[in-house]
N, C-alpha and C. Protein backbone atom coordinates (compact mmCIF):
# COMPACT_ATOMS: atom_id res chain seq x y z
N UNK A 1 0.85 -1.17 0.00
CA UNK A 1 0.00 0.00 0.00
C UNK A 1 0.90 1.24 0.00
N UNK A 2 0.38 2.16 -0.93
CA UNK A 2 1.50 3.15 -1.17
C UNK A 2 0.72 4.57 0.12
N UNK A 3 1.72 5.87 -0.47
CA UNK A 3 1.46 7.15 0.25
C UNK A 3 -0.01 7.28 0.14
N UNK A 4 -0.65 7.21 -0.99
CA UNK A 4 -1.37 8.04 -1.65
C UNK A 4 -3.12 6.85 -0.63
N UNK A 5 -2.75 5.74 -0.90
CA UNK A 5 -3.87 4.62 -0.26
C UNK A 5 -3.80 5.13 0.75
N UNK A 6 -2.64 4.96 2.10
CA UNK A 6 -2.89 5.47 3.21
C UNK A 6 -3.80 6.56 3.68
N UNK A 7 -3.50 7.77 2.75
CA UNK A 7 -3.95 9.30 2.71
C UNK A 7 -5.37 8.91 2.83
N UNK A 8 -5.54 8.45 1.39
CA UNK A 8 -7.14 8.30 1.07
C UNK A 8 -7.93 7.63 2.48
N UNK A 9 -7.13 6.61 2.78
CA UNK A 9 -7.94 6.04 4.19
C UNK A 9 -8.04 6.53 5.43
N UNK A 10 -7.25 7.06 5.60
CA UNK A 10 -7.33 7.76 7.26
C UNK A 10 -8.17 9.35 6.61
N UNK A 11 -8.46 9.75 5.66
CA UNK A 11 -9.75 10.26 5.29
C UNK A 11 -10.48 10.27 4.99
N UNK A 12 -11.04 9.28 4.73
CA UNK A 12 -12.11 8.04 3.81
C UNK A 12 -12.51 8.11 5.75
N UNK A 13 -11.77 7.50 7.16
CA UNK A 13 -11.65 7.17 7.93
C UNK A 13 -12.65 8.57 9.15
N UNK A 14 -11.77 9.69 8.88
CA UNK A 14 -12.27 10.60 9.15
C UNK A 14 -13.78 11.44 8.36
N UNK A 15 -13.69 11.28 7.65
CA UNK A 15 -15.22 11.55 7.14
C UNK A 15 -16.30 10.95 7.52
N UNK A 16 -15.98 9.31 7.94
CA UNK A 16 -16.73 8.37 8.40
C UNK A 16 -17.39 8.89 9.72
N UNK A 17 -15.98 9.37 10.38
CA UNK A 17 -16.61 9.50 11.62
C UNK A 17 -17.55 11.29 12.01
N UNK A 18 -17.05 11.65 10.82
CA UNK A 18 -17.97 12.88 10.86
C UNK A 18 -19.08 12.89 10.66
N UNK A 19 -19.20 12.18 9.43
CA UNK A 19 -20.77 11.78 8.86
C UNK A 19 -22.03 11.28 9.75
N UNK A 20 -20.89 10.08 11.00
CA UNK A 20 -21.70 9.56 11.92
C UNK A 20 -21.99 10.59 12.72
N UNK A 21 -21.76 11.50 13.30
CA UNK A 21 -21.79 12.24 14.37
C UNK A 21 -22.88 12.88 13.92
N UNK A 22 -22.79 13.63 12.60
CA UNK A 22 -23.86 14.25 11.40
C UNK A 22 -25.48 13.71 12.11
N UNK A 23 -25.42 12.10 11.33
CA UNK A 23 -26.70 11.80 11.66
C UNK A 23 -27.39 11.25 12.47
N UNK A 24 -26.50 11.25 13.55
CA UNK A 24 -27.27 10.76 15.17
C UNK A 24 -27.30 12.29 15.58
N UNK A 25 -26.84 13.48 14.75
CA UNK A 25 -27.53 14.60 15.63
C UNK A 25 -28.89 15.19 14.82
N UNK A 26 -28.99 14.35 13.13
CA UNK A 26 -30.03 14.44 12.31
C UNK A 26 -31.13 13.54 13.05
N UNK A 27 -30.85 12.45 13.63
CA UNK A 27 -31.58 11.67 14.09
C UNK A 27 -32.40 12.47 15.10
N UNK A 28 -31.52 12.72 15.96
CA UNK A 28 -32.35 13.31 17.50
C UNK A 28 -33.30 14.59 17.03
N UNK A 29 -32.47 15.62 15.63
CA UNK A 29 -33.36 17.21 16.10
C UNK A 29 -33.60 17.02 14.00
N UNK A 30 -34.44 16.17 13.49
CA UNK A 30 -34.78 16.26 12.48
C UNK A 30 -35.60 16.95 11.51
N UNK A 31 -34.62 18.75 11.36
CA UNK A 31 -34.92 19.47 10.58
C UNK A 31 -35.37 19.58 9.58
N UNK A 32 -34.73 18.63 8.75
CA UNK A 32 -34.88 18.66 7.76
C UNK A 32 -34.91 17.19 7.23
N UNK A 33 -35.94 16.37 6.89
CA UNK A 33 -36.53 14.84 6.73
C UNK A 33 -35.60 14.39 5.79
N UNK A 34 -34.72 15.05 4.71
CA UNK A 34 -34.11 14.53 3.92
C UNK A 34 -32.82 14.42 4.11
N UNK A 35 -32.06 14.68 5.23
CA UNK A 35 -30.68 14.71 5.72
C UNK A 35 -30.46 13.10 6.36
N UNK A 36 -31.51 12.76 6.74
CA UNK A 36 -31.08 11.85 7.41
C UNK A 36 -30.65 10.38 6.27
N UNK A 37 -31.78 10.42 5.19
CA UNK A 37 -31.18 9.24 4.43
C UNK A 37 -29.88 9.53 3.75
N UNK A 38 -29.85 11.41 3.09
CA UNK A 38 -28.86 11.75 2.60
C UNK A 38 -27.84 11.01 2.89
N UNK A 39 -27.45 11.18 4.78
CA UNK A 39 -26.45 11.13 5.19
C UNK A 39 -26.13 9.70 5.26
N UNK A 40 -26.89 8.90 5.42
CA UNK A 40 -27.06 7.28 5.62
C UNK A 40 -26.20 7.04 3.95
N UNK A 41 -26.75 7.50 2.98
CA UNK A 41 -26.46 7.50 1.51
C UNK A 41 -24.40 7.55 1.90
N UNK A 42 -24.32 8.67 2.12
CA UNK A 42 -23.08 9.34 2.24
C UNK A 42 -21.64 8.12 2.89
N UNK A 43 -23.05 7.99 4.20
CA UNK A 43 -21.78 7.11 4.72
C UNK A 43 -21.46 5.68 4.39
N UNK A 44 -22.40 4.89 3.60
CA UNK A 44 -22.36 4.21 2.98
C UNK A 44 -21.93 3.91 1.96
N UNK A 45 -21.68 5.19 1.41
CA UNK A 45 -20.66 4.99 0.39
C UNK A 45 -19.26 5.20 0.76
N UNK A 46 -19.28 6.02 1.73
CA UNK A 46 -17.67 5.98 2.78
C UNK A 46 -17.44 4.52 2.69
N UNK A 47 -18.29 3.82 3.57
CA UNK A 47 -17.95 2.47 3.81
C UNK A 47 -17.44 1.53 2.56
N UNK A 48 -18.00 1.90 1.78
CA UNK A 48 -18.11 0.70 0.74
C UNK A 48 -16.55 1.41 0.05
N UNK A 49 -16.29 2.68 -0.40
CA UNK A 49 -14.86 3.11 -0.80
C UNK A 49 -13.79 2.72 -0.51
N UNK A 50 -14.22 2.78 1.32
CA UNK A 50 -12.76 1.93 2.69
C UNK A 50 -12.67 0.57 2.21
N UNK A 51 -13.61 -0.19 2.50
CA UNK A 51 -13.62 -1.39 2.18
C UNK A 51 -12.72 -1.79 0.78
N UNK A 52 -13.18 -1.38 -0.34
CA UNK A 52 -12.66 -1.39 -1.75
C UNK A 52 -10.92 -1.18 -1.55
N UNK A 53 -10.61 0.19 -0.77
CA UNK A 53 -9.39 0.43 -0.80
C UNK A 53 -8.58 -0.48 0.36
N UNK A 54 -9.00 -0.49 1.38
CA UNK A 54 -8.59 -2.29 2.16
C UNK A 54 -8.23 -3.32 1.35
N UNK A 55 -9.20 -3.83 0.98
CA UNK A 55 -8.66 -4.83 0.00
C UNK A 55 -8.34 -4.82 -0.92
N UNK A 56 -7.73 -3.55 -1.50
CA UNK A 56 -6.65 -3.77 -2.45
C UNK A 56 -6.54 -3.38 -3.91
């Protein structure tokens, strides 16, 4: 795994955990009805990117 994989993951990594924070506070004070799948959308594709770049 080169410079550039690492990079991508420990921000791939950090977005993750932003995103989560995002929609457990979309969850609790739900302004706006469409943030919450948005964000579900979002981090799911985080996940699925990490994953991809994990293995290789």
């Amino acid at each position: 795994m080169d410079k550039k994989h690492k990079k991508r993951i420990d921000v791939l990594q950090q977005k993750i955990q932003k995103l989560q924070q995002l929609l457990a506070g979309a969850k609790k004070q739900p302004d706006d009805p469409a943030d919450v799948p948005r964000l579900e959308k979002e981090l799911a594709a985080a996940h699925a990117e990490l994953v991809g770049l994990k293995k290789g």
